[in-house]
C-alpha atoms as a PDB file:
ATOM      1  CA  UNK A   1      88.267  -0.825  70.210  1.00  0.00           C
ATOM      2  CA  UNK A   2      84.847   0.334  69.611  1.00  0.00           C
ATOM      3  CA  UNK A   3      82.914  -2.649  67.723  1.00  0.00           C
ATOM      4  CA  UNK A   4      79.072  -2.735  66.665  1.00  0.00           C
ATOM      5  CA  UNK A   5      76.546  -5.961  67.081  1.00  0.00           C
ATOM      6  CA  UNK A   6      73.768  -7.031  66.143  1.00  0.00           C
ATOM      7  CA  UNK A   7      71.290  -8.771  68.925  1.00  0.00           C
ATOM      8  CA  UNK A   8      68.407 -10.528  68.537  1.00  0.00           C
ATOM      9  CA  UNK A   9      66.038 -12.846  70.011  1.00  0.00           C
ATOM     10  CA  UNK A  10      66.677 -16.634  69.052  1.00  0.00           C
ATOM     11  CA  UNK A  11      64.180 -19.215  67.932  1.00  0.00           C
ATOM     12  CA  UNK A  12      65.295 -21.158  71.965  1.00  0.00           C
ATOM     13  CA  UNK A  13      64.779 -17.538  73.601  1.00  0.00           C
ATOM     14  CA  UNK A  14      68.500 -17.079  74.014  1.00  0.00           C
ATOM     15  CA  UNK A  15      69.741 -13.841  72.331  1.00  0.00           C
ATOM     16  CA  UNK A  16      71.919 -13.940  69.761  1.00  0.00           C
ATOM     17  CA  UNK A  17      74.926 -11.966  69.096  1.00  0.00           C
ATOM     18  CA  UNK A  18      76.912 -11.388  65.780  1.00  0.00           C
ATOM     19  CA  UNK A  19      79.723  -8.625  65.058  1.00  0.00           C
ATOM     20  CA  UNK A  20      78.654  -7.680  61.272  1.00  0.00           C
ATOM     21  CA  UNK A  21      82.568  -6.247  60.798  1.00  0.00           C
ATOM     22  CA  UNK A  22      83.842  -9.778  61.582  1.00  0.00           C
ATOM     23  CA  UNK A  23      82.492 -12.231  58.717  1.00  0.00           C
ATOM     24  CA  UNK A  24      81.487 -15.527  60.676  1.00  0.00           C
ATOM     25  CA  UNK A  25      81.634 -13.674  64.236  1.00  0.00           C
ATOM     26  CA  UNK A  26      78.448 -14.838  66.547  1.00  0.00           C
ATOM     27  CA  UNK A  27      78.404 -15.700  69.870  1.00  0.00           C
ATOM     28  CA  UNK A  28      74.753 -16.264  72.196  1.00  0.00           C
ATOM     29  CA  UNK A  29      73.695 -15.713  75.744  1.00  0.00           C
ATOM     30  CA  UNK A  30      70.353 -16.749  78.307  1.00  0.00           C
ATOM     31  CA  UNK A  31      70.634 -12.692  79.481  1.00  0.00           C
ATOM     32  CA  UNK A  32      71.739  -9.718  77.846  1.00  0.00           C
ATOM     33  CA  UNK A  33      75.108  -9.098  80.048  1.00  0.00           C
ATOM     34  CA  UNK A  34      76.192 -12.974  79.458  1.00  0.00           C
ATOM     35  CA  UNK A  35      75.471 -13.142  75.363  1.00  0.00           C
ATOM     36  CA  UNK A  36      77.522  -9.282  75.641  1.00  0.00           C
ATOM     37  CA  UNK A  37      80.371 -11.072  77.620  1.00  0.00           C
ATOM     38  CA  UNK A  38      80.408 -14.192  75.077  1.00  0.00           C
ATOM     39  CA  UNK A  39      80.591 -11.735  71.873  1.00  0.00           C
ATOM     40  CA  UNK A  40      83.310 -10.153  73.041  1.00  0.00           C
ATOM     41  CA  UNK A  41      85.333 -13.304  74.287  1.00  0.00           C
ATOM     42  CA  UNK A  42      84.005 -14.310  70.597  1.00  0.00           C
ATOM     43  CA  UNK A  43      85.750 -11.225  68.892  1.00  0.00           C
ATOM     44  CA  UNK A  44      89.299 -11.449  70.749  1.00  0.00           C
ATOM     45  CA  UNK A  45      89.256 -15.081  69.429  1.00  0.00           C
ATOM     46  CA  UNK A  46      88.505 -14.098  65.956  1.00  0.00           C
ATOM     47  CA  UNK A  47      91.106 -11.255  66.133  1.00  0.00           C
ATOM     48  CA  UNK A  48      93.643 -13.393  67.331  1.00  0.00           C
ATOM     49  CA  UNK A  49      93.439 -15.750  64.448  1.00  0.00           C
ATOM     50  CA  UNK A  50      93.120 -13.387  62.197  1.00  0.00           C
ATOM     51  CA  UNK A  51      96.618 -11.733  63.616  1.00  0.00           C
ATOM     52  CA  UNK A  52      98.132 -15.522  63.372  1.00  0.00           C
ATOM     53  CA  UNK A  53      96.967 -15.496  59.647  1.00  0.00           C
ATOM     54  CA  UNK A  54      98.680 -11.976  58.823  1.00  0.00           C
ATOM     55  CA  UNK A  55     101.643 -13.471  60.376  1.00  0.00           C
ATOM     56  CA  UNK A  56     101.857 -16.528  58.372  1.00  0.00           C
ATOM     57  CA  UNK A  57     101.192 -14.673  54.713  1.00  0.00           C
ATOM     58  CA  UNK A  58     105.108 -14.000  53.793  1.00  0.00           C
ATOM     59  CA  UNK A  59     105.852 -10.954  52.108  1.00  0.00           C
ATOM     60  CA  UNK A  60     102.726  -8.917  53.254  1.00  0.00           C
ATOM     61  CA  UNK A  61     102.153  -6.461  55.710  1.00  0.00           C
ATOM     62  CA  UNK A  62      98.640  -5.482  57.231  1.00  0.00           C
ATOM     63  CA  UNK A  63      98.081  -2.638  58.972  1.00  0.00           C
ATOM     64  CA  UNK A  64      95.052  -1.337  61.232  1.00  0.00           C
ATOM     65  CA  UNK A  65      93.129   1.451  59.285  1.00  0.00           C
ATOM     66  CA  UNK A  66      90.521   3.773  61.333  1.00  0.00           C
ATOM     67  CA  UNK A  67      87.843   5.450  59.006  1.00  0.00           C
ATOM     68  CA  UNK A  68      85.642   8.259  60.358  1.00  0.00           C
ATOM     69  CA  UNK A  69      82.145   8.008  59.666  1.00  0.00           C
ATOM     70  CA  UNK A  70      79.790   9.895  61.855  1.00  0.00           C
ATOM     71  CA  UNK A  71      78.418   7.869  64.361  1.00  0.00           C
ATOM     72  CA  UNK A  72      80.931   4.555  63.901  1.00  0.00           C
ATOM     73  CA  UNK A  73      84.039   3.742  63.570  1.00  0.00           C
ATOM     74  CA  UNK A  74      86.038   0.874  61.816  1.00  0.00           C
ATOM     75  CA  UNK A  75      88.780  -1.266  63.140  1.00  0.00           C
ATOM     76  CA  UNK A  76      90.416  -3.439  60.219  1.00  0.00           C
ATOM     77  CA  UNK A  77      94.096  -4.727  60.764  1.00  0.00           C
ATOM     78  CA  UNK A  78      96.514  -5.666  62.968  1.00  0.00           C
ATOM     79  CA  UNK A  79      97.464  -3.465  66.368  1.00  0.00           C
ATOM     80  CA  UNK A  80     100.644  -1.276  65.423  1.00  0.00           C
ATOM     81  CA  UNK A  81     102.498   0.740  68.502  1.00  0.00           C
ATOM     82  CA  UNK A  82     102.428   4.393  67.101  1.00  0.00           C
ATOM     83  CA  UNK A  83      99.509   5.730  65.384  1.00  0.00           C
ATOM     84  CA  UNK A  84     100.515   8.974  63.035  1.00  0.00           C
ATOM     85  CA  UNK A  85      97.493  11.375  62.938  1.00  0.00           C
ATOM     86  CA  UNK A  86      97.040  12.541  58.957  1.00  0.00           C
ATOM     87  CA  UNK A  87      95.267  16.158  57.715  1.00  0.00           C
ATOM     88  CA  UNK A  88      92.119  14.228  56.526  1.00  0.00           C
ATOM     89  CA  UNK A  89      91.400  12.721  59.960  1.00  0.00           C
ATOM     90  CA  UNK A  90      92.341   9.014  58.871  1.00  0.00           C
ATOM     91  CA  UNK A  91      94.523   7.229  61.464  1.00  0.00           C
ATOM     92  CA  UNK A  92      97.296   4.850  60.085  1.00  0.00           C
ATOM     93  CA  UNK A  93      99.224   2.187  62.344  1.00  0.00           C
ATOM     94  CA  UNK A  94      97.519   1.987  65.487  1.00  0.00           C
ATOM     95  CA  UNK A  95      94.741   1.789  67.688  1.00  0.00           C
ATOM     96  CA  UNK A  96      92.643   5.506  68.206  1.00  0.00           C
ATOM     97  CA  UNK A  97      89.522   5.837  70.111  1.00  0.00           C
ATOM     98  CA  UNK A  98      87.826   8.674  70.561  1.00  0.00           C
END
């Protein structure tokens, strides 16, 4: 999974690092490779609650959705085991990385 971040320079001189995809999602480091390392320990955790919360909402389903944009791509959903490829170039039901 392919996410974007955002880093910047803190007011302490740590850098800080948010995933703007994952409301709330913000992690820090003292060098570049340790604050990259925390944000993506950071985004597994918020992932896995957020797949704990899909489980507990009865009666719903959520499903991973892939959009193409040039130059990103967006991860929304839960990991499904077989992606289906459609015309348009949307992926439904699963991880696809390119």
């Amino acid at each position: 999974m392919n996410l974007k971040v955002l880093i910047s320079e803190g007011e302490d001189g740590w850098l800080v690092v948010q995933c703007p995809s994952i409301p709330g999602c913000i992690s820090q480091g003292k060098t570049l490779e340790e604050a990259l390392d925390n944000i993506k320990e950071a985004i597994e955790g918020c992932l896995e609650v957020m797949d704990e919360r899909s489980k507990a909402t009865s009666g719903k389903q959520m499903m991973e959705v892939v959009v193409r944009c040039p130059g990103c791509q967006i991860y929304l959903g839960r990991k499904q085991s077989r992606p289906s490829a459609r015309p348009d170039g949307l992926f439904f039901g699963g991880m696809h990385e390119s």
